[in-house]
Structure formats: structure tokens, C-alpha cells
Protein backbone atom coordinates (compact mmCIF):
# COMPACT_ATOMS: atom_id res chain seq x y z
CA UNK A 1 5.89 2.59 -14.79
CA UNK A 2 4.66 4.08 -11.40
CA UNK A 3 6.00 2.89 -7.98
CA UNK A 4 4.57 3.97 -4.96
CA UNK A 5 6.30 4.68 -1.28
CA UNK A 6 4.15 3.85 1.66
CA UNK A 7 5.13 4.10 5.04
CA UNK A 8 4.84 1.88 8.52
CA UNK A 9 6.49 1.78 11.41
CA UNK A 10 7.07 -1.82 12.79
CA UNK A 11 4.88 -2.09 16.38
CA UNK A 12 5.74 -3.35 19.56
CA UNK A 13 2.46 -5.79 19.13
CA UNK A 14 3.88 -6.99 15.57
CA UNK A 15 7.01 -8.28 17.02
CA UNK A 16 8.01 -11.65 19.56
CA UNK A 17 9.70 -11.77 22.64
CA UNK A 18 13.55 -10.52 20.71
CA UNK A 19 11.71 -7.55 18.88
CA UNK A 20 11.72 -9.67 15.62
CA UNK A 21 8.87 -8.93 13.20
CA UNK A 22 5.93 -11.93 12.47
CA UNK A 23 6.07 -12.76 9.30
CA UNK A 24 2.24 -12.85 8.69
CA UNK A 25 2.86 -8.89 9.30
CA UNK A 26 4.51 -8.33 5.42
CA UNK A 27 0.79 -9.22 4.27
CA UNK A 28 -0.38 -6.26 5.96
CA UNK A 29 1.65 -4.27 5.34
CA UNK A 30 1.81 -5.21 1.79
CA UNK A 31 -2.10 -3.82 1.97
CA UNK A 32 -0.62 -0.33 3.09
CA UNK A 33 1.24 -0.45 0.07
CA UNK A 34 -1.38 -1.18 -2.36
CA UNK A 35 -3.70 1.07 -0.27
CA UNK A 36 -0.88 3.99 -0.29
CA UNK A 37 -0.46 3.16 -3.98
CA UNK A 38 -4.11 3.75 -5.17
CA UNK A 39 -4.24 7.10 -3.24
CA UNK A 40 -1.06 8.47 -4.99
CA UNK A 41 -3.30 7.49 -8.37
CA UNK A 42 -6.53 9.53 -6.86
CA UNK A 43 -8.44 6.98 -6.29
CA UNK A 44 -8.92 4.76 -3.55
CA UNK A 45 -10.33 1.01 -2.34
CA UNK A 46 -13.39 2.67 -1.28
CA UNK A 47 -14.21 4.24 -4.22
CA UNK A 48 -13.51 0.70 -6.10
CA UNK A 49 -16.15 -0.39 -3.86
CA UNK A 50 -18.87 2.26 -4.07
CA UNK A 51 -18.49 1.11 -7.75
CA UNK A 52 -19.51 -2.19 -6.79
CA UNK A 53 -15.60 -4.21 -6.81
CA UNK A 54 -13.78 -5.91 -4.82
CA UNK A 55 -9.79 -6.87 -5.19
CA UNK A 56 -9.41 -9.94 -3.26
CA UNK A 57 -6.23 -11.64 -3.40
CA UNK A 58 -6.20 -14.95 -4.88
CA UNK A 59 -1.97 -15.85 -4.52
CA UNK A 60 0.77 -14.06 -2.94
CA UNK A 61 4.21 -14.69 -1.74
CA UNK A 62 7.03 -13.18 0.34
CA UNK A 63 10.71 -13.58 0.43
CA UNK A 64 12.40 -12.75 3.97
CA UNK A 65 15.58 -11.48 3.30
CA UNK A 66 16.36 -9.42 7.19
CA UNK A 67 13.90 -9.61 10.07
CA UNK A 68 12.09 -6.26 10.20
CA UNK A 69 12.48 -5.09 13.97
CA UNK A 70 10.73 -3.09 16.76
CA UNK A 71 10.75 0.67 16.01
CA UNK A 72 11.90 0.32 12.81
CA UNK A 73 10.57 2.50 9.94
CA UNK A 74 9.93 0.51 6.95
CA UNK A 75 9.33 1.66 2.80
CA UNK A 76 6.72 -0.53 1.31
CA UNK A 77 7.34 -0.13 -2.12
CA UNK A 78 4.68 -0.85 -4.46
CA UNK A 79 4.12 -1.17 -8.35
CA UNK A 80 2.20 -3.11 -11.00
CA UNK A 81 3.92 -5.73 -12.54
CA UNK A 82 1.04 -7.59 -14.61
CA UNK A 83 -2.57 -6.11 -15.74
CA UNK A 84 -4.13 -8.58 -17.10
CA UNK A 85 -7.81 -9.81 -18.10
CA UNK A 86 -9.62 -10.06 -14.48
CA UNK A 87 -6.19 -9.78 -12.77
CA UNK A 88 -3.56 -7.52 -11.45
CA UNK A 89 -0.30 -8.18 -9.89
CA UNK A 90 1.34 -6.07 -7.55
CA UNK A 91 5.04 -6.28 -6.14
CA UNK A 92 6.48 -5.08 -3.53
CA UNK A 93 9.64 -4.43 -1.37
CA UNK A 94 9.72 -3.87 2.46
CA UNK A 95 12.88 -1.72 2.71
CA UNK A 96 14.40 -0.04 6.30
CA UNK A 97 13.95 3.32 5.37
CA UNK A 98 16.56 4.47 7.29
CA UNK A 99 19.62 2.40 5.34
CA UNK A 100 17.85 1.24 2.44
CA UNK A 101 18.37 -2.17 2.93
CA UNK A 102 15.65 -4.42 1.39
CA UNK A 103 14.25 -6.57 3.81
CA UNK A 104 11.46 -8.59 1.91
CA UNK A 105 10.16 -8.77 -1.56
CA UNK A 106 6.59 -10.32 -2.65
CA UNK A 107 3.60 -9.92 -4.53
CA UNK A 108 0.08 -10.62 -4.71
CA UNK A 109 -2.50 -11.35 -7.43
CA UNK A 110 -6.01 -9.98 -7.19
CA UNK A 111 -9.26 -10.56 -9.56
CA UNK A 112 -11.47 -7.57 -10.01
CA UNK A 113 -15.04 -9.43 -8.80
CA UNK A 114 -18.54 -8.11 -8.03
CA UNK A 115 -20.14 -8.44 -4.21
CA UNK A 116 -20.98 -11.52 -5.12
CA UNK A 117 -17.32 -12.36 -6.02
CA UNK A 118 -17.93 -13.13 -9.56
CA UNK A 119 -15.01 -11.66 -11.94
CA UNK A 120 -16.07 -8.97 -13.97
CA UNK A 121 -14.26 -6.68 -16.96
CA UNK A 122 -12.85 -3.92 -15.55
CA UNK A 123 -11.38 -2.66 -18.42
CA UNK A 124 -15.33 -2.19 -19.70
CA UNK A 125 -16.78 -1.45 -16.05
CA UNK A 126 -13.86 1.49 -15.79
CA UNK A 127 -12.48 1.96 -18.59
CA UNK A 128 -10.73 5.34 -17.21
CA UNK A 129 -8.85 3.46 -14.61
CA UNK A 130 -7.99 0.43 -16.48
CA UNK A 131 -5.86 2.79 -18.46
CA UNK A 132 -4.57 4.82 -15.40
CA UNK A 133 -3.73 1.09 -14.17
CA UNK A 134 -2.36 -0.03 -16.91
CA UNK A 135 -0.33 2.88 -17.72
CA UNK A 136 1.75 2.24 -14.55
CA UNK A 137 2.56 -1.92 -15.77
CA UNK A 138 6.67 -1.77 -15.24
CA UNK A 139 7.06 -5.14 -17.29
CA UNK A 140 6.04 -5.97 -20.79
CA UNK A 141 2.95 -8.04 -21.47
């Protein structure tokens, strides 16, 4: 299992009129975190597109647990929890990162597609990351 840390800090423009956090923000920051995670693998988005792929997400879901608030520093916690055919299944936890205190969990499914959106086998496209990937699944098959 391999879980990632990436980092944000919640932005004046992210938040209403009592410093609250929208909630539309967790999806963006819950690319950070897959973003963040990739890198601490050595390899990045881009380099899953030079190859040709694309990750678009095709579910997701977030539970609010606390309002994130202005000028707060928040953990986006990241890991794999499914690896699977043409999809992959992140998770993820917003936590303050000054308390700990989780303040959202959710997750989001991707399918590994061409340009042209049509899933391919990434296991036989990349067979060297498919393993790195899979290595890091924290739940059984």
C-alpha cells in the first residue's frame, strides 16, 4: 500500500461570504492529490499523456464531515483502493493539517482511454506502471 500527502491551502476565492469552503472545491483538490500522488511514484499526468492516455473520471463522491475554512492548510491524502481492468480508484481524505481532523473523505474512478477516449489495456500499453500501480492497491481484489 502507498498513500500519498499533498498539500493546499484553502483560498480566499474558494470560500463564501463566512470563510466556509465550496464544496465543488474537494474535486480539485482531490486532483492535487492524485496529481501529488503520481509525482511521489516518478511519474506524472503528463507523461501519461505523451504516452497517448488520458484518466478521466467517470464517478466520484465526497463526504463533508467539517467545512474546510479560509487560510486553512489542508492534507489531501491519497491512495489506490481498486486497480482494476480499464479502471482505477482512488480515495482520499481532506484532513486540517494543523489538528488532524478529517474533514472530507471521497473517491473517484477513472478509465485509462486513448485521445479519442476509447478504453485501452494499460496493463499491456505499460506494463511497468501497471505494476508500480498496482503494487500500491491498499485493499484486496
Amino acid at each position: 500500500m502507498h498513500t500519498n500527502d499533498g498539500y493546499v491551502r484553502v483560498r480566499y476565492e474558494e470560500t463564501d461570504q463566512m470563510g466556509v469552503a465550496y464544496h465543488g472545491n474537494y474535486y480539485t483538490w482531490f486532483e492535487v492529490g492524485r496529481s501529488s500522488f503520481f509525482r511521489s511514484l516518478g511519474y506524472t499526468y503528463a507523461q501519461l499523456e505523451e504516452e497517448g492516455i488520458i484518466l478521466p473520471v467517470i464517478e466520484s463522491h465526497c463526504a463533508y464531515k467539517i467545512a474546510a475554512k479560509y487560510d486553512e492548510e489542508l492534507v489531501i491524502r491519497t491512495s489506490i483502493k481498486k486497480l482494476k481492468g480499464v479502471r482505477l480508484k482512488f480515495s482520499y481524505e481532506v484532513v486540517r493539517k494543523e489538528d488532524e481532523v478529517v474533514l472530507a473523505t471521497g473517491s473517484t474512478i477513472h478509465a485509462f482511454v486513448n485521445k479519442t477516449l476509447k478504453p485501452i489495456n494499460f496493463k499491456k500499453v505499460n506494463p511497468k506502471v501497471w505494476k508500480i500501480l498496482n503494487d500500491c492497491v491498499d485493499e484486496v481484489k
